[in-house]
PDB file of N, CA and C in Angstrom:
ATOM      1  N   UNK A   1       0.840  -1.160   0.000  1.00  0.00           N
ATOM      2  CA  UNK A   1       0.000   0.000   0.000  1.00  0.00           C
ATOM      3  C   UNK A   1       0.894   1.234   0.000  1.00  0.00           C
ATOM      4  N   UNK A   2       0.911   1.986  -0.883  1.00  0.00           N
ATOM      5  CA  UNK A   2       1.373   3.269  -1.472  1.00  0.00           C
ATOM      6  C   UNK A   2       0.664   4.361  -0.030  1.00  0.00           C
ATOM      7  N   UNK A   3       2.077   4.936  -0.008  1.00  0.00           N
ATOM      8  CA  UNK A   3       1.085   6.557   1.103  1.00  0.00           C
ATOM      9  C   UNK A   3       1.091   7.464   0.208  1.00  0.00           C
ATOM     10  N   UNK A   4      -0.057   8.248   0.409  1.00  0.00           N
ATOM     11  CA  UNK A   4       0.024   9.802  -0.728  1.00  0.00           C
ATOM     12  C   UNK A   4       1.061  10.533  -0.045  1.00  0.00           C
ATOM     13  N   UNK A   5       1.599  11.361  -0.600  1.00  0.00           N
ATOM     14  CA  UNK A   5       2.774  12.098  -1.227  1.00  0.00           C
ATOM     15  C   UNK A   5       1.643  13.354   0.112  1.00  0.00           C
ATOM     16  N   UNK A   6       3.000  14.071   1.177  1.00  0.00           N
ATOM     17  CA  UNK A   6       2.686  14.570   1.876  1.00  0.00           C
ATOM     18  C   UNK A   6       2.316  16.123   1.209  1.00  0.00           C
ATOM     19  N   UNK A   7       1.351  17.215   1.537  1.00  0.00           N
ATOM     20  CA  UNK A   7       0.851  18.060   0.834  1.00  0.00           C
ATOM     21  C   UNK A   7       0.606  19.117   2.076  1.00  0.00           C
ATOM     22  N   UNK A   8       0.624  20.344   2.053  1.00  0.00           N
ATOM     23  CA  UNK A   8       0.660  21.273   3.244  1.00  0.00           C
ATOM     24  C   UNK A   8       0.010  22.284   2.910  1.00  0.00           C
ATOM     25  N   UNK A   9      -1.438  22.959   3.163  1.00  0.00           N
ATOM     26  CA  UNK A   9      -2.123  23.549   3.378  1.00  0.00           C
ATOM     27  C   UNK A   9      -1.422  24.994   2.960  1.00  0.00           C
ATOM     28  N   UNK A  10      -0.471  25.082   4.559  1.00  0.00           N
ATOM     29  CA  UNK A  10       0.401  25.835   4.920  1.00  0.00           C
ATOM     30  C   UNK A  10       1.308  26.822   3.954  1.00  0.00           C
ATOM     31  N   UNK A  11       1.424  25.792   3.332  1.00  0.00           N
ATOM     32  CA  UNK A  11       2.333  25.975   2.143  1.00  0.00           C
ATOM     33  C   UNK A  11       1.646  26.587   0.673  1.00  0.00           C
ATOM     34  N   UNK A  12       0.425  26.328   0.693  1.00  0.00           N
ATOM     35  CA  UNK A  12      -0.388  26.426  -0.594  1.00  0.00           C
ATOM     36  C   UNK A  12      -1.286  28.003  -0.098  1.00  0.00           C
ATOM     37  N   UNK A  13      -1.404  27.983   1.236  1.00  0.00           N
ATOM     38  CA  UNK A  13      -1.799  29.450   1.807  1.00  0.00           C
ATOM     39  C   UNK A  13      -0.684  30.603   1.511  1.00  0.00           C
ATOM     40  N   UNK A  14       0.700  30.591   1.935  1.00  0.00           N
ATOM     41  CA  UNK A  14       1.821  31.351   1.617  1.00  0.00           C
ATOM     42  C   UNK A  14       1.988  31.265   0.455  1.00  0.00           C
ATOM     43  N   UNK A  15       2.165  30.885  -0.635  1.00  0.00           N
ATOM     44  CA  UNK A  15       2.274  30.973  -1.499  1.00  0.00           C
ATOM     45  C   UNK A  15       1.121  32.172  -2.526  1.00  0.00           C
ATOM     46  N   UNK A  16       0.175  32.025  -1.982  1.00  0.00           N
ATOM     47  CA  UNK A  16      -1.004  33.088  -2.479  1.00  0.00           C
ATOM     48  C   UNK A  16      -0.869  34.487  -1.952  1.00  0.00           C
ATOM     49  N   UNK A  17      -0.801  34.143  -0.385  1.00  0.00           N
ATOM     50  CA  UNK A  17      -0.724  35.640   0.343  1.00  0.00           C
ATOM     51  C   UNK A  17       0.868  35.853  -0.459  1.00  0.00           C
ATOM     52  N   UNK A  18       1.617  35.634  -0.677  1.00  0.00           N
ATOM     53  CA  UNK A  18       3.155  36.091  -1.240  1.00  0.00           C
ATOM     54  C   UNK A  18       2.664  36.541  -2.265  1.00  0.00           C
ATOM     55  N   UNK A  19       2.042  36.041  -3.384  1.00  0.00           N
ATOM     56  CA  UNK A  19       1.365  36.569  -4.858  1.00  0.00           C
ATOM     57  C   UNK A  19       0.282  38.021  -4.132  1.00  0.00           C
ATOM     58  N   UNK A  20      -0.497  37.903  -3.369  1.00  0.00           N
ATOM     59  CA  UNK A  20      -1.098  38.963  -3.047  1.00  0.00           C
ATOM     60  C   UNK A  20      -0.131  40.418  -2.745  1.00  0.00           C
ATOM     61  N   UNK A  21       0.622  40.276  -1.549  1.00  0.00           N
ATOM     62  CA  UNK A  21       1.739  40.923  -1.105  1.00  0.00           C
ATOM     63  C   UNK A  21       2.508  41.631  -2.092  1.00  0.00           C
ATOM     64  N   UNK A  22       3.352  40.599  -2.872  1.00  0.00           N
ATOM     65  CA  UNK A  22       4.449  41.118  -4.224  1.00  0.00           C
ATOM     66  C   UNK A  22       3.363  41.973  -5.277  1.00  0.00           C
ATOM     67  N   UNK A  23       2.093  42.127  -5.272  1.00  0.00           N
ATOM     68  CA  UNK A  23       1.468  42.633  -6.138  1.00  0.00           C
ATOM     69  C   UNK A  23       0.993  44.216  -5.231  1.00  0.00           C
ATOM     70  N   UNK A  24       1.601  44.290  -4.049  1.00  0.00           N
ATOM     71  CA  UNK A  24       1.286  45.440  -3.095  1.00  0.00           C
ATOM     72  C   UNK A  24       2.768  46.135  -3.188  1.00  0.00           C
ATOM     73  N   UNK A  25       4.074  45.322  -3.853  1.00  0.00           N
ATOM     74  CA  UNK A  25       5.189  46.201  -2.900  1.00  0.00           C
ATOM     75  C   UNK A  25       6.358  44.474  -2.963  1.00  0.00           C
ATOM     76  N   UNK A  26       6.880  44.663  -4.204  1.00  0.00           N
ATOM     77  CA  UNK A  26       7.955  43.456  -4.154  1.00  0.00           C
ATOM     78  C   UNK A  26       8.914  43.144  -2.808  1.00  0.00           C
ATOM     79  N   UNK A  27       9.023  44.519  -2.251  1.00  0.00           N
ATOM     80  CA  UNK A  27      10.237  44.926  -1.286  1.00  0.00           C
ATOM     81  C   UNK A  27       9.298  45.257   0.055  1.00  0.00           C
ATOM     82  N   UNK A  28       8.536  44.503   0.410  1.00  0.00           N
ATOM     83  CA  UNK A  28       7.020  45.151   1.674  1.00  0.00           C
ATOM     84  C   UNK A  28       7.997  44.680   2.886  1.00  0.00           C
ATOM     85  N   UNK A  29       7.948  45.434   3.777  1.00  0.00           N
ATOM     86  CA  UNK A  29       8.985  45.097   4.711  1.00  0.00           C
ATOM     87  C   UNK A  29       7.613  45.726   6.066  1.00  0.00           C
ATOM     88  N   UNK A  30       7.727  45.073   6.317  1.00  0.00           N
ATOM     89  CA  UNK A  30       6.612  45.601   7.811  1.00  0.00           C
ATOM     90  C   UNK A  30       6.489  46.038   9.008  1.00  0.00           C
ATOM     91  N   UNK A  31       8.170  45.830   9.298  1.00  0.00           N
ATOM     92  CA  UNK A  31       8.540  45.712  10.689  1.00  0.00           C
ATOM     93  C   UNK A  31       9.012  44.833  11.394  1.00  0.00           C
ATOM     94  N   UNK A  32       9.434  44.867  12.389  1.00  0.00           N
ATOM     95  CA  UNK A  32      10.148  43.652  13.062  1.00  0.00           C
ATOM     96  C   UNK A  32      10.286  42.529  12.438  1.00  0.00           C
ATOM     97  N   UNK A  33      11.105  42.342  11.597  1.00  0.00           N
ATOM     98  CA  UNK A  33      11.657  41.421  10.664  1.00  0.00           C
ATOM     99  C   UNK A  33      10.784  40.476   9.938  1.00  0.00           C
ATOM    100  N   UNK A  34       9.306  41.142   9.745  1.00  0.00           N
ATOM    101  CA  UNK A  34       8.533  40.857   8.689  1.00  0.00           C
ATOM    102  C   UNK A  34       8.856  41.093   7.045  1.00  0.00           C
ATOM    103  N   UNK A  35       9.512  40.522   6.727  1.00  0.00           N
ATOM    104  CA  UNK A  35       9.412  41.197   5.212  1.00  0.00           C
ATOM    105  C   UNK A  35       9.143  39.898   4.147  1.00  0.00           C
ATOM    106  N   UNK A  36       8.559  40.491   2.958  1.00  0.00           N
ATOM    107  CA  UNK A  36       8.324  39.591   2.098  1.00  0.00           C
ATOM    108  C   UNK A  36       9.390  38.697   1.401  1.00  0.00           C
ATOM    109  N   UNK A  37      11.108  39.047   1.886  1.00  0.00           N
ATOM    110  CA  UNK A  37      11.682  37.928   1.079  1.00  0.00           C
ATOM    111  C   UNK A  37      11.411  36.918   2.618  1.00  0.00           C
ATOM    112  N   UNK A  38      11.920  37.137   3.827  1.00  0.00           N
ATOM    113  CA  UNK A  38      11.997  36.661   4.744  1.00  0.00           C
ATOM    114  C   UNK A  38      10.695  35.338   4.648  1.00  0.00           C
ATOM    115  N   UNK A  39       9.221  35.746   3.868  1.00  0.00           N
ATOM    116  CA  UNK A  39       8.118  35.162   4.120  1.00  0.00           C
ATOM    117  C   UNK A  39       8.670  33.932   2.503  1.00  0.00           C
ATOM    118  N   UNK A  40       9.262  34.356   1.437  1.00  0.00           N
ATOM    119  CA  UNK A  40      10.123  33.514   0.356  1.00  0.00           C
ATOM    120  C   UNK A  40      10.504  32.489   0.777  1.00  0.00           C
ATOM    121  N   UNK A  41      11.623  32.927   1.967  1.00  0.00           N
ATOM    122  CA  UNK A  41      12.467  32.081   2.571  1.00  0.00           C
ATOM    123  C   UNK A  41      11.954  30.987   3.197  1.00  0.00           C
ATOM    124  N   UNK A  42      11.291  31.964   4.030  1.00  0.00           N
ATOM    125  CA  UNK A  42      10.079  30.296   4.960  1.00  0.00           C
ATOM    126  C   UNK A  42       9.489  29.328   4.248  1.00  0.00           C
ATOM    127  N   UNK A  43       8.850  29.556   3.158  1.00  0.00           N
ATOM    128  CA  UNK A  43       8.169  28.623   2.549  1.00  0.00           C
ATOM    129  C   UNK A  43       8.750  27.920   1.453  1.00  0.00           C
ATOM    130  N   UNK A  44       9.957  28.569   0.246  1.00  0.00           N
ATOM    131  CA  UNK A  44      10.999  27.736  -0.012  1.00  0.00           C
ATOM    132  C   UNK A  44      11.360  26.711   1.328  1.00  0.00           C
ATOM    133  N   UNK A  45      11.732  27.104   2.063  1.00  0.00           N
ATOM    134  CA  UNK A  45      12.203  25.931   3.403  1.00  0.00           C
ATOM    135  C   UNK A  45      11.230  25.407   3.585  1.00  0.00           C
ATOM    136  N   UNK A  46      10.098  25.332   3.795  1.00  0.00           N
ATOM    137  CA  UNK A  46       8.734  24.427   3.920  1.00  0.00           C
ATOM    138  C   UNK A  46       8.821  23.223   2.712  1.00  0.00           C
ATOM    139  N   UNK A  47       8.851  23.925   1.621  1.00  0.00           N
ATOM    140  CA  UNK A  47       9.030  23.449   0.397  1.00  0.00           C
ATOM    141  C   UNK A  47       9.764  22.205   0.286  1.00  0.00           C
ATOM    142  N   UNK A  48      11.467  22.356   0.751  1.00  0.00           N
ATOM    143  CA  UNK A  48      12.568  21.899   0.687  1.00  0.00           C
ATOM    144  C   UNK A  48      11.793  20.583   1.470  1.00  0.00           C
ATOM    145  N   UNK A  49      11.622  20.685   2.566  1.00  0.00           N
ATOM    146  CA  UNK A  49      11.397  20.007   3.827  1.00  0.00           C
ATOM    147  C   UNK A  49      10.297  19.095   3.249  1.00  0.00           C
ATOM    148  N   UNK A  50       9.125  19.265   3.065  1.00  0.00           N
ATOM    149  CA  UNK A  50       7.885  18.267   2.285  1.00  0.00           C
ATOM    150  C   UNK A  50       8.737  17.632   0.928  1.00  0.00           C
ATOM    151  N   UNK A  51       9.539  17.894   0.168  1.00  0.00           N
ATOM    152  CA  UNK A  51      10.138  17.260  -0.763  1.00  0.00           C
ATOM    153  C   UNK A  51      11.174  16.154   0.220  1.00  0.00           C
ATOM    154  N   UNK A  52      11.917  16.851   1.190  1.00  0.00           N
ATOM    155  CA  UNK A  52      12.677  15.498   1.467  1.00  0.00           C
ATOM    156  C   UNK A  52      12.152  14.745   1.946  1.00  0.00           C
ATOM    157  N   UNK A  53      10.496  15.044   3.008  1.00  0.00           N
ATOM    158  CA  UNK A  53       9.946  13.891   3.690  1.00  0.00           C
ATOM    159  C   UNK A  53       9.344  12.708   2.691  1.00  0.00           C
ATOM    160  N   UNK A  54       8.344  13.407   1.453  1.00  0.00           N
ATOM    161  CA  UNK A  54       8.096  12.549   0.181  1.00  0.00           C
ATOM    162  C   UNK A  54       9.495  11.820   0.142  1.00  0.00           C
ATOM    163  N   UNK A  55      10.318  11.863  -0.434  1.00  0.00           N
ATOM    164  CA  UNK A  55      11.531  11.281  -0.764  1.00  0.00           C
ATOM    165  C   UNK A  55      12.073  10.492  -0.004  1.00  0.00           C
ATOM    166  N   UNK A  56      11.830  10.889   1.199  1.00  0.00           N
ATOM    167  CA  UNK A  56      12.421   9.335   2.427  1.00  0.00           C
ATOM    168  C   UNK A  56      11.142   8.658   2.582  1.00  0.00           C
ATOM    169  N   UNK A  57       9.936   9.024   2.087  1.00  0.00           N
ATOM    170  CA  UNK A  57       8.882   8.312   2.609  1.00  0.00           C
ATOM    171  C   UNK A  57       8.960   6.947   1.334  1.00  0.00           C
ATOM    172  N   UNK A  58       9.216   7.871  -0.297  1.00  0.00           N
ATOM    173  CA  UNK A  58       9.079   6.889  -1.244  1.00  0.00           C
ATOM    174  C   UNK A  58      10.579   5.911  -0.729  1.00  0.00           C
ATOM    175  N   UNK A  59      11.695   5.809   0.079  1.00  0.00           N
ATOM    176  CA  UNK A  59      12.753   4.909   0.149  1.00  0.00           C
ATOM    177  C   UNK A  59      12.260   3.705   1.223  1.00  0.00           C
ATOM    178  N   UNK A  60      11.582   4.526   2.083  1.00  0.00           N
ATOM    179  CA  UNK A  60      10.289   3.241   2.817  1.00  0.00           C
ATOM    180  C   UNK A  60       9.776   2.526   2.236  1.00  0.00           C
ATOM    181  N   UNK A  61       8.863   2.988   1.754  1.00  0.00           N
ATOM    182  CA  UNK A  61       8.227   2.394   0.507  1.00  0.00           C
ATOM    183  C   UNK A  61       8.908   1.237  -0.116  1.00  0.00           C
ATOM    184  N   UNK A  62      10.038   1.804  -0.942  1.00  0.00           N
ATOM    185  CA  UNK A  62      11.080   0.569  -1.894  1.00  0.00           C
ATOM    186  C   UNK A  62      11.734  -0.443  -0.322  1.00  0.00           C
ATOM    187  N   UNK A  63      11.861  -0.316   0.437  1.00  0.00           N
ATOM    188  CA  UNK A  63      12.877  -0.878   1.306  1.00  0.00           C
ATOM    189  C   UNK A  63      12.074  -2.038   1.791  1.00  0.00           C
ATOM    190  N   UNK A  64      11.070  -1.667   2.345  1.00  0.00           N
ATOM    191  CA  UNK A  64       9.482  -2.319   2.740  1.00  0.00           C
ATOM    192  C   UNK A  64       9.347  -3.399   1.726  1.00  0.00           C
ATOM    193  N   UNK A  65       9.326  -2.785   0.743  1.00  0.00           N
ATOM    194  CA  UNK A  65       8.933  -4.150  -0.534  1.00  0.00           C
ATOM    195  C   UNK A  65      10.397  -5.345  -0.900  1.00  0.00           C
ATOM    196  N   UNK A  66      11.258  -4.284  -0.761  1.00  0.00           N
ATOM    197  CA  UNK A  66      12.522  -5.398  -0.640  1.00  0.00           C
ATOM    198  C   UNK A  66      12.750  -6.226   0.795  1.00  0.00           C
ATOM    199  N   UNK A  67      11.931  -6.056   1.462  1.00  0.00           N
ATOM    200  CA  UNK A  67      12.585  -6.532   2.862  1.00  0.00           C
ATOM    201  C   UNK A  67      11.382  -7.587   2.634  1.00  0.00           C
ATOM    202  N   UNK A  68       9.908  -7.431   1.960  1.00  0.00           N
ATOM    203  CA  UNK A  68       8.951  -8.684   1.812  1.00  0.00           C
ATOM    204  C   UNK A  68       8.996  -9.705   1.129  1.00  0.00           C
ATOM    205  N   UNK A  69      10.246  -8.869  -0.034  1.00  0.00           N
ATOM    206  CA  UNK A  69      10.514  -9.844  -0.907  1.00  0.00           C
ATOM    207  C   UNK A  69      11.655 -10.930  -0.149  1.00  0.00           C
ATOM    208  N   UNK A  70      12.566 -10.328   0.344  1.00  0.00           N
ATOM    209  CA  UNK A  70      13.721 -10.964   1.093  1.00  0.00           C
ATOM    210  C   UNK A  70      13.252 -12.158   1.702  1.00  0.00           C
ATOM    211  N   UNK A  71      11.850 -11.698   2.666  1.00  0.00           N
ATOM    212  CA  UNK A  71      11.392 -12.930   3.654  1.00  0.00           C
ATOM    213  C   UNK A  71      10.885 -14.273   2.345  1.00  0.00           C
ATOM    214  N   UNK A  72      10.075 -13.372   1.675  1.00  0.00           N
ATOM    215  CA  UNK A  72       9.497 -14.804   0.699  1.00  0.00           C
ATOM    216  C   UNK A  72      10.381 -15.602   0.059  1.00  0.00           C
ATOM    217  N   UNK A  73      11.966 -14.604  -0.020  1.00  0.00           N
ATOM    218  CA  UNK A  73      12.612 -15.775  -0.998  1.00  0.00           C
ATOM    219  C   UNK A  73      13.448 -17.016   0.594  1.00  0.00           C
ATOM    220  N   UNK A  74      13.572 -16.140   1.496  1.00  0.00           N
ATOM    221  CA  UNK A  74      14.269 -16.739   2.490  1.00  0.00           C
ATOM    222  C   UNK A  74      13.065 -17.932   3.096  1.00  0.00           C
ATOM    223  N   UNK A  75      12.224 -17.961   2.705  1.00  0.00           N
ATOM    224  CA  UNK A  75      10.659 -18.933   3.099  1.00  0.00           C
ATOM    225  C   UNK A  75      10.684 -20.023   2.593  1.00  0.00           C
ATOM    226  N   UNK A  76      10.704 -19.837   1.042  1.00  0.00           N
ATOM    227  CA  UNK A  76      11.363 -20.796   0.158  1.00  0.00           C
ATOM    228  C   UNK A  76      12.384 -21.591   0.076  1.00  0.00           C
ATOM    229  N   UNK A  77      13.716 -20.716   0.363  1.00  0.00           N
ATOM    230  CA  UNK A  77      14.613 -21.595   0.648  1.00  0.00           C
ATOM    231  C   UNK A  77      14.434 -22.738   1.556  1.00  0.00           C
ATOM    232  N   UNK A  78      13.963 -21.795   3.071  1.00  0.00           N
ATOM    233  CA  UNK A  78      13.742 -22.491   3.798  1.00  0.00           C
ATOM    234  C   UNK A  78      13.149 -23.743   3.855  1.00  0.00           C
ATOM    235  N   UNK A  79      11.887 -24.052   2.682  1.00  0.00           N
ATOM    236  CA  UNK A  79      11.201 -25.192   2.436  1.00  0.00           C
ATOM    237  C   UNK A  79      12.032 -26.224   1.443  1.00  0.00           C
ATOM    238  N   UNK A  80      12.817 -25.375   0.742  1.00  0.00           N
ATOM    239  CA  UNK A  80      13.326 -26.270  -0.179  1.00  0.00           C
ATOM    240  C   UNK A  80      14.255 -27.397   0.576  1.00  0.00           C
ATOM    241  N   UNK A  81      14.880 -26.511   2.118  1.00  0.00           N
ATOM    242  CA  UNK A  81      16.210 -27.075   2.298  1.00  0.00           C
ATOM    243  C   UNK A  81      15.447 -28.274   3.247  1.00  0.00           C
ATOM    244  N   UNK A  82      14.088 -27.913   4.157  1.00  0.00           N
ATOM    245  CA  UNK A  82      13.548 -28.928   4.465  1.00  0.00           C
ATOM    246  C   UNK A  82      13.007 -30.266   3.603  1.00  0.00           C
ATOM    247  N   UNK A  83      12.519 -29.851   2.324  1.00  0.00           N
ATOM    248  CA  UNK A  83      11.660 -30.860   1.393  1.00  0.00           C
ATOM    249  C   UNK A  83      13.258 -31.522   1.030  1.00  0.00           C
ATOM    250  N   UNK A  84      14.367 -31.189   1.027  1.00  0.00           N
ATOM    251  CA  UNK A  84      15.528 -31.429   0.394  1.00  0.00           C
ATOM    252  C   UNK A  84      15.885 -32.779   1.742  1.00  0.00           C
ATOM    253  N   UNK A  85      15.822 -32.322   3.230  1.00  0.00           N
ATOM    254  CA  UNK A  85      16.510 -32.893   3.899  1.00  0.00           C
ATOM    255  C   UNK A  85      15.127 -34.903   4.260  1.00  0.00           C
ATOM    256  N   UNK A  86      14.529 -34.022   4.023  1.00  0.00           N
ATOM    257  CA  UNK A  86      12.913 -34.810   3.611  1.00  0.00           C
ATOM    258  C   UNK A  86      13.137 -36.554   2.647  1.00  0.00           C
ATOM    259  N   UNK A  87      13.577 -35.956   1.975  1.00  0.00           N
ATOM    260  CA  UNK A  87      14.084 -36.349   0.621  1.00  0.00           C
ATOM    261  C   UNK A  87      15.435 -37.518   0.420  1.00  0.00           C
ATOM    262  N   UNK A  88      16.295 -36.905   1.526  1.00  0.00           N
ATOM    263  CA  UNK A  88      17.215 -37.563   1.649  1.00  0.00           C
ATOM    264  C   UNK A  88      17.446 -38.873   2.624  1.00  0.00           C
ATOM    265  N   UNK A  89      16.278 -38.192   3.659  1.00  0.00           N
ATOM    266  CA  UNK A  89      16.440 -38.942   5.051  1.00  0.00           C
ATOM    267  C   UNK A  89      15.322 -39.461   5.319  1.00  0.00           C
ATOM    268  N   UNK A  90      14.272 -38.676   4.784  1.00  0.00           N
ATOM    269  CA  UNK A  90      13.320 -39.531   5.251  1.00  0.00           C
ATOM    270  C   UNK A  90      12.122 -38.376   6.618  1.00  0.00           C
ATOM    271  N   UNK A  91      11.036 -38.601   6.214  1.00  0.00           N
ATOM    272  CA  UNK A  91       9.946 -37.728   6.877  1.00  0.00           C
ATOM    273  C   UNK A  91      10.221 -38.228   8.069  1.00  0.00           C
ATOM    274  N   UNK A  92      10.722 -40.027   8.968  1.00  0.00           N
ATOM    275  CA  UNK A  92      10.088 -39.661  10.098  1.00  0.00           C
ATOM    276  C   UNK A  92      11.742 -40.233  10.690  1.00  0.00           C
ATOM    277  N   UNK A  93      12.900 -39.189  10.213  1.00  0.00           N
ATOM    278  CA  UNK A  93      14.241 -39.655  10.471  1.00  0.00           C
ATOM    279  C   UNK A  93      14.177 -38.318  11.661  1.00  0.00           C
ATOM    280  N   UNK A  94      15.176 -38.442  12.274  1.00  0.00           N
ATOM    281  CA  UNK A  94      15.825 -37.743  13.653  1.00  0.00           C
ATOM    282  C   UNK A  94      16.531 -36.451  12.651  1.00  0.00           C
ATOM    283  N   UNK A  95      17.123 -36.893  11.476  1.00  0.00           N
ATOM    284  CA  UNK A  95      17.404 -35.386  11.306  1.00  0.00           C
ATOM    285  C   UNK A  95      16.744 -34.505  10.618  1.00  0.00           C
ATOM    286  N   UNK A  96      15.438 -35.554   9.950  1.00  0.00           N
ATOM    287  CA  UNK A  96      14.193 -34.484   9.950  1.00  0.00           C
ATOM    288  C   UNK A  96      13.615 -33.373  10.642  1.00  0.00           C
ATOM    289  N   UNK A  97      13.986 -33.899  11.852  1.00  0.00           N
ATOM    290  CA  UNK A  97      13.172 -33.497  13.153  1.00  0.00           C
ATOM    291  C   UNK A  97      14.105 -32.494  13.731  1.00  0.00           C
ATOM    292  N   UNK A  98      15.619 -32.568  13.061  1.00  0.00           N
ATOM    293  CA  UNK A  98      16.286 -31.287  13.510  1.00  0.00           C
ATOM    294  C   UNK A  98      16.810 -30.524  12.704  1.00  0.00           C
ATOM    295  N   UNK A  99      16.101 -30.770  11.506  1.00  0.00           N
ATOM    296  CA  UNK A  99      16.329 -29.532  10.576  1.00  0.00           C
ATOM    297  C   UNK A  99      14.872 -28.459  10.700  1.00  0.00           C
ATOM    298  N   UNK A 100      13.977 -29.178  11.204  1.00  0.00           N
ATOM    299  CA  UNK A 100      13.270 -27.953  11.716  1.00  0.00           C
ATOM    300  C   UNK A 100      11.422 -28.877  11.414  1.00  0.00           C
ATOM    301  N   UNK A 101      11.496 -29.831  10.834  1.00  0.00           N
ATOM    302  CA  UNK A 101      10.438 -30.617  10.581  1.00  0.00           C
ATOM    303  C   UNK A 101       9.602 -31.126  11.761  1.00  0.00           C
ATOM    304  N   UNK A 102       8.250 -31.778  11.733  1.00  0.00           N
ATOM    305  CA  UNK A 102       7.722 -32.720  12.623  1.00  0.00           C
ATOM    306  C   UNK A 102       8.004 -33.836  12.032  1.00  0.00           C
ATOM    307  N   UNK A 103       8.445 -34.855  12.740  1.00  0.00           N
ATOM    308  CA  UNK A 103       8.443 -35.885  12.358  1.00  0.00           C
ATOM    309  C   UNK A 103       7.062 -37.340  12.089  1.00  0.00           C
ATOM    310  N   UNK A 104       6.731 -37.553  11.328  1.00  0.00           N
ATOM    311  CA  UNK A 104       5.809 -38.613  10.983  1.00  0.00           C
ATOM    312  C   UNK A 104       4.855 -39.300  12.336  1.00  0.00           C
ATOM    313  N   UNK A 105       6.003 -39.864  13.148  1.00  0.00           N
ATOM    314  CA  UNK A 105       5.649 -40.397  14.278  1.00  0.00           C
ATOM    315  C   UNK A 105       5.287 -39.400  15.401  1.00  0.00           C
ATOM    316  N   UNK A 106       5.354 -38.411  15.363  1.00  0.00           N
ATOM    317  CA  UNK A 106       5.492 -37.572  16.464  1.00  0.00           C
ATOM    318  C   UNK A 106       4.187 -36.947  16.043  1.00  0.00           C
ATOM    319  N   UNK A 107       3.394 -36.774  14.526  1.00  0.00           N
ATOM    320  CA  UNK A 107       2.467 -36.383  14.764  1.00  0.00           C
ATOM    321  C   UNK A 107       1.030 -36.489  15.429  1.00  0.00           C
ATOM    322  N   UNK A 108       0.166 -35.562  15.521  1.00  0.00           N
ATOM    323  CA  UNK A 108      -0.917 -36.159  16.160  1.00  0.00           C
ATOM    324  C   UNK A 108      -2.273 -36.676  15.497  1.00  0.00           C
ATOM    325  N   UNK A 109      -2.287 -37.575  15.784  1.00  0.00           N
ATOM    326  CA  UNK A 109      -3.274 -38.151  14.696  1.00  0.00           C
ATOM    327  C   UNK A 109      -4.852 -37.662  15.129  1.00  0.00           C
ATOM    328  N   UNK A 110      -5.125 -37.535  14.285  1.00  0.00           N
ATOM    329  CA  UNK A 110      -6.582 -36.726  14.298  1.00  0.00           C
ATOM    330  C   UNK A 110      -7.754 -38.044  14.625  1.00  0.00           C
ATOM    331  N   UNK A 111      -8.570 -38.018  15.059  1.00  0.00           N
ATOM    332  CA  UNK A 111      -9.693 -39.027  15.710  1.00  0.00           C
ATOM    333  C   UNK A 111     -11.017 -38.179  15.091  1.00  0.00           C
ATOM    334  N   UNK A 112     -11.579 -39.222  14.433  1.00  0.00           N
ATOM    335  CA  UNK A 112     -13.153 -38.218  14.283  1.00  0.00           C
ATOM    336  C   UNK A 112     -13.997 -38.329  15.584  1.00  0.00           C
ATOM    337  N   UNK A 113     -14.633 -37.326  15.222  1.00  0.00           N
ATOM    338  CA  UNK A 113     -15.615 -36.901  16.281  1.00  0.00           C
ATOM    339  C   UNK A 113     -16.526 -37.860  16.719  1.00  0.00           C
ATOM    340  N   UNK A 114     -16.995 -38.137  17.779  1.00  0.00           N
ATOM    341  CA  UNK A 114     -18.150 -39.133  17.711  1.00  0.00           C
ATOM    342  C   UNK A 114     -19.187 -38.595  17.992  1.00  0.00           C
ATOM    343  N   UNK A 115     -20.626 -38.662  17.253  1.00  0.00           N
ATOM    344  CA  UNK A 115     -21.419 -38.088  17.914  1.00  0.00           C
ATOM    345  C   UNK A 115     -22.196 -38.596  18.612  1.00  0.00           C
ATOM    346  N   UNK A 116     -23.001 -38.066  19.549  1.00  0.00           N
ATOM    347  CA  UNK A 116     -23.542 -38.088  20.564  1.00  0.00           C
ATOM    348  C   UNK A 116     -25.165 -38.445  19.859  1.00  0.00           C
ATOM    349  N   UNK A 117     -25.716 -39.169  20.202  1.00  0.00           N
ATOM    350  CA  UNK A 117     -27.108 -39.730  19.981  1.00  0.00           C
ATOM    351  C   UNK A 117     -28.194 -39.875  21.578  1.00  0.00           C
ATOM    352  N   UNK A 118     -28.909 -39.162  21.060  1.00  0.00           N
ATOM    353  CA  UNK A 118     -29.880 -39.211  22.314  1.00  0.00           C
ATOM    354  C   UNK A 118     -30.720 -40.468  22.063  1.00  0.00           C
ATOM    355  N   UNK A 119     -30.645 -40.795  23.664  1.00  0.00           N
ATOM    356  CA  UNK A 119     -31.477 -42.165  23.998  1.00  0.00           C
ATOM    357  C   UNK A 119     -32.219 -42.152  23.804  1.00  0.00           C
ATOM    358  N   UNK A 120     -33.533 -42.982  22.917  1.00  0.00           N
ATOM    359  CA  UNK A 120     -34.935 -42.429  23.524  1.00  0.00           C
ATOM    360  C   UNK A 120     -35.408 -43.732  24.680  1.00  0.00           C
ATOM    361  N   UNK A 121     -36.094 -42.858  25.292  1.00  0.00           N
ATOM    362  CA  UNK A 121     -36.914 -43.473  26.476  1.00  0.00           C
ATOM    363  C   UNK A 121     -37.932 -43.915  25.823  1.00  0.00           C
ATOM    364  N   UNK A 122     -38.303 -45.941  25.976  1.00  0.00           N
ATOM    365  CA  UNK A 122     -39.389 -45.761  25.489  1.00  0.00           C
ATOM    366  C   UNK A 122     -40.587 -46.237  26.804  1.00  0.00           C
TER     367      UNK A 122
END
């Protein structure tokens, strides 16, 4: 499952009020270190910042799928090297049973159910 690509409000608000602003006064400086490049700056850096989180989020993403793939091929092996030791020795051999198998004899044998029938009284 894919995550959407992170997106910031924040960011899509500054960007307008900056278009509003630069259309009042390219150089609008307000006071106490309000000014319109200063408000540039912030949101380029907002900017920067949502691009690198997308970008480590899509390496999750790839890493995640290589690490699922890893287990399935390591699953496989795993069966092969059992069906392999299976093969050689035998389902209900001792080194079946310690390569990671149940052994034949050791399993539990299943019993059917019996059912229960009511008496009748006659």
């Amino acid at each position: 499952m894919r995550q959407q690509k992170k997106k910031s409000q924040a960011l899509t608000k500054a960007e307008h009020r900056i278009a509003g602003l630069q259309a009042i006064n390219p150089e609008l400086d307000l006071g106490y270190g309000y000014t319109v490049a200063d408000y540039r700056t912030l949101t380029e850096d907002l900017r920067n910042k949502i691009a690198a989180y997308n970008q480590a989020q899509i390496m999750v993403n790839i890493t995640k799928s290589e690490l699922a793939q890893a287990e399935r091929t390591l699953n496989n092996y795993s069966e092969y090297m059992l069906l392999g030791v299976a093969a050689r020795y035998g389902k209900d051999s001792s080194e079946y049973g310690m390569a990671g198998g149940t052994r034949k004899s050791q399993r539990k044998k299943r019993r059917p159910a019996v059912k229960k029938t009511a008496i009748s009284a006659e």
